[in-house]
N, C-alpha and C. Protein backbone atom coordinates (compact mmCIF):
# COMPACT_ATOMS: atom_id res chain seq x y z
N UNK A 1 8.14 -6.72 20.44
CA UNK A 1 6.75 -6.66 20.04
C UNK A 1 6.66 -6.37 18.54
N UNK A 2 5.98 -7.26 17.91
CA UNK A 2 5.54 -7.17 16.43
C UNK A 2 4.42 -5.85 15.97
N UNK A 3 4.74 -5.96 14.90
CA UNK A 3 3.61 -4.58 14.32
C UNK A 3 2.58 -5.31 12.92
N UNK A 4 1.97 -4.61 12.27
CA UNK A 4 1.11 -4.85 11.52
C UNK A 4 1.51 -5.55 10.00
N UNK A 5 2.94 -5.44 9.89
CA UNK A 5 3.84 -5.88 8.97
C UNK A 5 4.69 -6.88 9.13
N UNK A 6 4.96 -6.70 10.50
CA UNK A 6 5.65 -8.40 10.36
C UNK A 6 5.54 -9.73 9.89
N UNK A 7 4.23 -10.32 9.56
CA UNK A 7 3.55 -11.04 8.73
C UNK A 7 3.94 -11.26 7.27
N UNK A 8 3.41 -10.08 6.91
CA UNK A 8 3.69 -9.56 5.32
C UNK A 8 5.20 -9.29 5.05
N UNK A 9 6.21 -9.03 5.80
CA UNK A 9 7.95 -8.98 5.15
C UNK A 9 8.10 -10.26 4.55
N UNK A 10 8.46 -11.43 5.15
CA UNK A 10 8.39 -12.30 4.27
C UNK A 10 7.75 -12.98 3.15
N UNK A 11 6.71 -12.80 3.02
CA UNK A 11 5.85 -12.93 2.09
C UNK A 11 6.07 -12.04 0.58
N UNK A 12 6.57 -10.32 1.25
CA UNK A 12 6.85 -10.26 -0.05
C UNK A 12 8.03 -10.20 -0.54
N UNK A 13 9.38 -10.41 0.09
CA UNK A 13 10.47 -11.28 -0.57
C UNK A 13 10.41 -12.17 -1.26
N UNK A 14 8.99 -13.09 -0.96
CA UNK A 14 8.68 -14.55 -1.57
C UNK A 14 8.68 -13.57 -2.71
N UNK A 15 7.95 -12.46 -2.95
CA UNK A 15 7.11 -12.50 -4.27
C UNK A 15 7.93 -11.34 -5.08
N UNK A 16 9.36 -11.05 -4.27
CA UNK A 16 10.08 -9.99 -5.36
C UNK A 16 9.72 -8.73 -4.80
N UNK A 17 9.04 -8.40 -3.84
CA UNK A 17 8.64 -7.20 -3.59
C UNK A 17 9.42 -6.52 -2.29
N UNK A 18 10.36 -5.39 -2.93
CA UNK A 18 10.85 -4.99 -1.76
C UNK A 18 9.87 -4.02 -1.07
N UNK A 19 10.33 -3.90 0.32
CA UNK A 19 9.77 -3.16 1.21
C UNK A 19 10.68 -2.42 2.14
N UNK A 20 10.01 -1.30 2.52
CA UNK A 20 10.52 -0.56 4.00
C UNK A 20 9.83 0.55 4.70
N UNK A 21 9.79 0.49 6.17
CA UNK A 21 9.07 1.11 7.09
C UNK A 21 9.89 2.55 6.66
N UNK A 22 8.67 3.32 6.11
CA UNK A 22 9.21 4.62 6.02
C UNK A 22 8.70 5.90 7.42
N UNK A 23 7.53 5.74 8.07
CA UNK A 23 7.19 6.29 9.15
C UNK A 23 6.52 4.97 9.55
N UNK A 24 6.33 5.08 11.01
CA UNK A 24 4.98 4.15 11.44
C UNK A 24 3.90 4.14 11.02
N UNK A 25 3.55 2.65 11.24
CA UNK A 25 2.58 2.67 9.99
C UNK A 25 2.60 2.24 8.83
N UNK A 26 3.55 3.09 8.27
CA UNK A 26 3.59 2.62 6.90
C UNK A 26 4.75 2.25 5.67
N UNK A 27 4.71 0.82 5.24
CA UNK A 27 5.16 0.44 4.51
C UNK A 27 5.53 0.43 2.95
N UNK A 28 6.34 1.07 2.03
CA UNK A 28 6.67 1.54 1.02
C UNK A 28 7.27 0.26 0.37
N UNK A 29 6.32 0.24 -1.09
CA UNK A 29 6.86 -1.28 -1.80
C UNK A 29 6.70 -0.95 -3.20
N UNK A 30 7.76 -1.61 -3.67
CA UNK A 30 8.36 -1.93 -5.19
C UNK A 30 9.71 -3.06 -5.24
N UNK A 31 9.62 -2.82 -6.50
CA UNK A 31 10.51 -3.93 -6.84
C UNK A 31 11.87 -3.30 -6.80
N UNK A 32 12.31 -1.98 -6.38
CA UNK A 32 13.25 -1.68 -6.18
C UNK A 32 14.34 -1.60 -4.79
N UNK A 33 15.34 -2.09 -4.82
CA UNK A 33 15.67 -2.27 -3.99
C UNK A 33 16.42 -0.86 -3.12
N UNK A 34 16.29 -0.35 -1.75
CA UNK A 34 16.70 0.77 -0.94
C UNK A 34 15.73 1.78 -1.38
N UNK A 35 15.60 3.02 -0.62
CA UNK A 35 15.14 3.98 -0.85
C UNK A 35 14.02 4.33 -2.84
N UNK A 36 13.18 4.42 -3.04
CA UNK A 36 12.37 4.25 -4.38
C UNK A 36 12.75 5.36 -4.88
N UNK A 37 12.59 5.51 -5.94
CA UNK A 37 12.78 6.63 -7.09
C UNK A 37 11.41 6.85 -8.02
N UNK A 38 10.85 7.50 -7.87
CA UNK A 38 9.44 7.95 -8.89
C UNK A 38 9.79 7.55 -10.20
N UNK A 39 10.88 7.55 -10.88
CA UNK A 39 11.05 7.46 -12.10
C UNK A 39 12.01 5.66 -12.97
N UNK A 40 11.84 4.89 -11.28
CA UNK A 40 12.18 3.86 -11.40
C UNK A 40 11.43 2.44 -11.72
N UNK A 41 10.21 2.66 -11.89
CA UNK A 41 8.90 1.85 -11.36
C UNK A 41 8.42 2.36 -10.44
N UNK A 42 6.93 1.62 -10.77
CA UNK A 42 5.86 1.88 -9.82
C UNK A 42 6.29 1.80 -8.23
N UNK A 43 6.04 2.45 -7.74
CA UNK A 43 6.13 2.22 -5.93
C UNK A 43 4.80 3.13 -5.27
N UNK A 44 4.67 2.31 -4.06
CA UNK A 44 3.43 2.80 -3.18
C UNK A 44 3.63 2.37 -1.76
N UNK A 45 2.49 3.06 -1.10
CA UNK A 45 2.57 2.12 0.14
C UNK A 45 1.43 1.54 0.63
N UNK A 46 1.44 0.92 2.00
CA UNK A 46 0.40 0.30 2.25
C UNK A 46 0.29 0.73 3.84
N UNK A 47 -0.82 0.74 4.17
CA UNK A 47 -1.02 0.86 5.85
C UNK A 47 -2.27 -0.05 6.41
N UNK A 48 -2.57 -0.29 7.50
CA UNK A 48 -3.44 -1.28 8.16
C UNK A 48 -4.11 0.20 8.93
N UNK A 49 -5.39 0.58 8.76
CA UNK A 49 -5.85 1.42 10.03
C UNK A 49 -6.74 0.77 10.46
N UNK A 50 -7.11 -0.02 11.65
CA UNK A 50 -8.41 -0.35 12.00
C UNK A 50 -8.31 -1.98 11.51
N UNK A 51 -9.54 -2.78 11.25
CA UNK A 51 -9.44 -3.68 10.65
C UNK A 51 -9.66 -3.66 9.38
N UNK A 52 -8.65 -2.48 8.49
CA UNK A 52 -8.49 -2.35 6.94
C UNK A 52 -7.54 -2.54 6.48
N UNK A 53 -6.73 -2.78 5.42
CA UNK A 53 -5.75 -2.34 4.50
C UNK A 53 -6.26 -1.60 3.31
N UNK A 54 -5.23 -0.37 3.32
CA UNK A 54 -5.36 0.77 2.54
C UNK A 54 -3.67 0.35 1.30
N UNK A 55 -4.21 0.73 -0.16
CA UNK A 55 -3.19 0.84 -0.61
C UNK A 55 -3.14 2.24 -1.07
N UNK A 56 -1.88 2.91 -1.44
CA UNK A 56 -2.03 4.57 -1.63
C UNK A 56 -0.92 5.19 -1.94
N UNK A 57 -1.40 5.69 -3.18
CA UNK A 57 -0.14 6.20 -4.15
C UNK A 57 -0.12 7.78 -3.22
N UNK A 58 1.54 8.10 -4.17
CA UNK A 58 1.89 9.14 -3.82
C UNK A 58 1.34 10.56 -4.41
N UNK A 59 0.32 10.36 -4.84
CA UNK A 59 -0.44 11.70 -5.75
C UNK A 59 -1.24 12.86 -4.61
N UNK A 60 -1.67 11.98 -3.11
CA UNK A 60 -2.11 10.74 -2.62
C UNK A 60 -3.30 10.76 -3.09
N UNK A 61 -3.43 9.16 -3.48
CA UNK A 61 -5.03 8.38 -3.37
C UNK A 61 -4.59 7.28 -2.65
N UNK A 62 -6.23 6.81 -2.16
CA UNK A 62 -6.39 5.67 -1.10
C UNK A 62 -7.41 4.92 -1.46
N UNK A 63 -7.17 3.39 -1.03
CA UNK A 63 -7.78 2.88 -1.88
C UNK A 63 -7.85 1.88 -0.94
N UNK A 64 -9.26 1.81 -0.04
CA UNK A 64 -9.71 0.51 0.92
C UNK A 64 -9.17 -0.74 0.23
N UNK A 65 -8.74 -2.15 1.26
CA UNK A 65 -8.73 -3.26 0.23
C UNK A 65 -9.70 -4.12 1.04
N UNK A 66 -10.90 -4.88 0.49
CA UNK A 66 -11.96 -5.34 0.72
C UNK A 66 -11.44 -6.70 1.92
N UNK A 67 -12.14 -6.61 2.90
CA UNK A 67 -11.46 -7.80 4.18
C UNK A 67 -11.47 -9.16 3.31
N UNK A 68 -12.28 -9.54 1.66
CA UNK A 68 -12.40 -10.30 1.33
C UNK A 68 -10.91 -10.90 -0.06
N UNK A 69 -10.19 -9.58 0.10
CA UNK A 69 -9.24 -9.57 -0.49
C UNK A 69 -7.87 -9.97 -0.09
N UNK A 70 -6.73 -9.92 -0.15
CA UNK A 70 -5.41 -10.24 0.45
C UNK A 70 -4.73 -8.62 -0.52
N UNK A 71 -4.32 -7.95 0.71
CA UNK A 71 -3.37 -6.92 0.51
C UNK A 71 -2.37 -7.17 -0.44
N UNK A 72 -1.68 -8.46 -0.06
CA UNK A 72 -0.28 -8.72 -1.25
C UNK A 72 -1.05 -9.31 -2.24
N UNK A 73 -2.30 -9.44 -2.66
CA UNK A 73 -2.55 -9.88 -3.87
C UNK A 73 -2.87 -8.68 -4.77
N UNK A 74 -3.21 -7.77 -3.95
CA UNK A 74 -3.07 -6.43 -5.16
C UNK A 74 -1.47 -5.78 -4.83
N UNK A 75 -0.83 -6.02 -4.00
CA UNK A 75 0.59 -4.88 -3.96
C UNK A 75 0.88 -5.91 -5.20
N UNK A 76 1.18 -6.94 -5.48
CA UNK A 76 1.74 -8.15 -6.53
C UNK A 76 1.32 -7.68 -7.61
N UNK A 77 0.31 -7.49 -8.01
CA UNK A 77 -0.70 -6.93 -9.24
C UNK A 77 -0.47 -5.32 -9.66
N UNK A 78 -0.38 -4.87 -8.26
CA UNK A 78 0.26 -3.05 -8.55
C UNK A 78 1.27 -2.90 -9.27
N UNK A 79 2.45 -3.62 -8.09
CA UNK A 79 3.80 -3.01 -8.57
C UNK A 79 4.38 -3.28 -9.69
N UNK A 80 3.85 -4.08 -10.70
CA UNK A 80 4.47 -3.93 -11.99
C UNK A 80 3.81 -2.86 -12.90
N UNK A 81 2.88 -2.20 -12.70
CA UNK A 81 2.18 -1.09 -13.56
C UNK A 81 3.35 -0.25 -13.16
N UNK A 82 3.07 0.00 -14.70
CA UNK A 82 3.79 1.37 -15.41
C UNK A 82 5.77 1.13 -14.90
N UNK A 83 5.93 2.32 -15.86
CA UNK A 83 7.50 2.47 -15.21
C UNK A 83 7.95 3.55 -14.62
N UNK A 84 7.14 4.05 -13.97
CA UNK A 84 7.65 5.25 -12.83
C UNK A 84 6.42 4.86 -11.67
N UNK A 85 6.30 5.85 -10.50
CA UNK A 85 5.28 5.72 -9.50
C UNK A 85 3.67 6.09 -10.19
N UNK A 86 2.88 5.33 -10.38
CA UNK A 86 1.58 5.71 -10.54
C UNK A 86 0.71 6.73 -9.86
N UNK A 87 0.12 7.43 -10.56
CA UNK A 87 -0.68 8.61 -9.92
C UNK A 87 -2.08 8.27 -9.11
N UNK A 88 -2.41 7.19 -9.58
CA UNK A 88 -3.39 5.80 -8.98
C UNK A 88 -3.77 4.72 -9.73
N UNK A 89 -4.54 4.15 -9.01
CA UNK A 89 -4.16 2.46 -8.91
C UNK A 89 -5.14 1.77 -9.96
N UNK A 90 -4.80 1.56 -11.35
CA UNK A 90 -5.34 1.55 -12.98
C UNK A 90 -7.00 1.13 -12.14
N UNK A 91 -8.03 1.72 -13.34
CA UNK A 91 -9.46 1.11 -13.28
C UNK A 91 -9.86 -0.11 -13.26
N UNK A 92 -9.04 -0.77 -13.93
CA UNK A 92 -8.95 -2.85 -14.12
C UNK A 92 -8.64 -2.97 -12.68
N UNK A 93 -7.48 -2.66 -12.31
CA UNK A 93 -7.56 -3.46 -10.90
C UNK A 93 -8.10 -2.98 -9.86
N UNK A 94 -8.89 -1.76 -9.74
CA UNK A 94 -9.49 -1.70 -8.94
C UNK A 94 -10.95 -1.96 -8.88
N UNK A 95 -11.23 -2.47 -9.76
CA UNK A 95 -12.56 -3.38 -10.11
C UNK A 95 -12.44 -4.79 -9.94
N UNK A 96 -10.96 -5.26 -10.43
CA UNK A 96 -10.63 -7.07 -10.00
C UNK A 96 -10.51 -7.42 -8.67
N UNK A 97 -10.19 -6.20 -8.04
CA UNK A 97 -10.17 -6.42 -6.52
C UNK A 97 -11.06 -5.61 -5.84
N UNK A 98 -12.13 -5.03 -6.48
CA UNK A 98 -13.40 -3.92 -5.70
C UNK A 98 -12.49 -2.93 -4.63
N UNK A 99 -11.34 -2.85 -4.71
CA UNK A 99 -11.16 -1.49 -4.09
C UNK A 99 -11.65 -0.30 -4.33
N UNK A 100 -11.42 0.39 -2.63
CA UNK A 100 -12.86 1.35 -2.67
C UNK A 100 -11.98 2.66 -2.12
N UNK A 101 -12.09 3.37 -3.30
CA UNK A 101 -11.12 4.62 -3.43
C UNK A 101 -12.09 5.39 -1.80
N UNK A 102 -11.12 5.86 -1.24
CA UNK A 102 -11.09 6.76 0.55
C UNK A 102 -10.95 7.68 -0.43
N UNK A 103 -11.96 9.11 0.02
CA UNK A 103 -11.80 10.67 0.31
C UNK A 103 -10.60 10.85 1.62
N UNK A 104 -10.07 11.75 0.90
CA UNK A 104 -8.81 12.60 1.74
C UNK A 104 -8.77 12.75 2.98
N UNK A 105 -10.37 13.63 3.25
CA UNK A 105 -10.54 13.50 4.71
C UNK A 105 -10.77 12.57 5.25
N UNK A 106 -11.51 11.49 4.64
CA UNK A 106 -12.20 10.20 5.66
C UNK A 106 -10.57 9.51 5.70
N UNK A 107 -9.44 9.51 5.12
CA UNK A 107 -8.41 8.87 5.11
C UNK A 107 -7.77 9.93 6.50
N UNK A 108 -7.44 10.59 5.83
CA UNK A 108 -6.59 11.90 7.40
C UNK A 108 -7.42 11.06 8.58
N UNK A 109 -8.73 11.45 8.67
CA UNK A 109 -9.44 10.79 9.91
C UNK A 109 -8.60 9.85 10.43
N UNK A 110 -8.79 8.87 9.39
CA UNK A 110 -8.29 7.26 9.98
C UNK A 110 -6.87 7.13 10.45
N UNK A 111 -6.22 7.94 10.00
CA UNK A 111 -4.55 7.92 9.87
C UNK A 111 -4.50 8.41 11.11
N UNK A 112 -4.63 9.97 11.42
CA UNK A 112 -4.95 10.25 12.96
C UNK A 112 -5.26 9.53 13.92
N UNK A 113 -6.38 9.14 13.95
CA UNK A 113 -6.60 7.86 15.24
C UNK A 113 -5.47 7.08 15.05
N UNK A 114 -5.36 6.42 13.81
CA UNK A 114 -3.95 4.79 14.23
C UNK A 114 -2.98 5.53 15.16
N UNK A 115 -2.38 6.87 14.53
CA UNK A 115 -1.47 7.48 14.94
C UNK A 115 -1.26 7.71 16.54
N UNK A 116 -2.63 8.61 16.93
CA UNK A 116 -2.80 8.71 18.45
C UNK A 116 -3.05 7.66 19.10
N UNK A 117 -3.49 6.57 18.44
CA UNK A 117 -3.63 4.85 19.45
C UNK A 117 -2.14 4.32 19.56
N UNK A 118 -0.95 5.29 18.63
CA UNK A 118 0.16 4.09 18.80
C UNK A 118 0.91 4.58 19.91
């Protein structure tokens, strides 16, 4: 049985972007290959709760991605910012792609339910 990522692995090999399931759920991506390093490039992850994709640095911030958007078209656009892990996700692109920064709690919320539905 497939999960919410199986789709998206190949896709971002196409595009240079490594990945890996670090808990359920959720997927950790950069251009680095094995385990990320904060001080190696940007890295983040991504999760599906519901019918959303969330992208979300490690500071943590969360950052809805609009159903009118494609997830790998902002992880593509992310992961070359900066050269360590970003604290969040620059003001340009989250205006080129109208992502819609999640409060902490309304994120915990959502994470909880996926969690107890899996």
């Amino acid at each position: 049985m497939g999960d919410e990522f199986d789709d998206l692995e190949e896709r971002l090999e196409e595009l240079g972007i490594c990945a890996y399931r670090q808990r359920a759920g959720q997927l950790v991506l950069s251009r680095q290959p094995g385990v990320v390093w904060p001080d190696r490039g940007n890295s983040f992850w991504i999760c599906r709760l519901g019918e959303d994709w969330y992208v979300c640095t490690w500071s943590p911030y969360y950052y809805r991605v609009p159903a009118s958007v494609g997830v790998l078209d902002v992880a593509d656009a992310f992961v070359d910012v900066g050269d360590s892990a970003q604290y969040r996700v620059p003001d340009e692109l989250v205006d080129r792609f109208g992502l819609v920064e999640t409060v902490h709690s309304e994120f915990d919320r959502l994470w909880d339910a996926a969690q107890a539905a899996e």
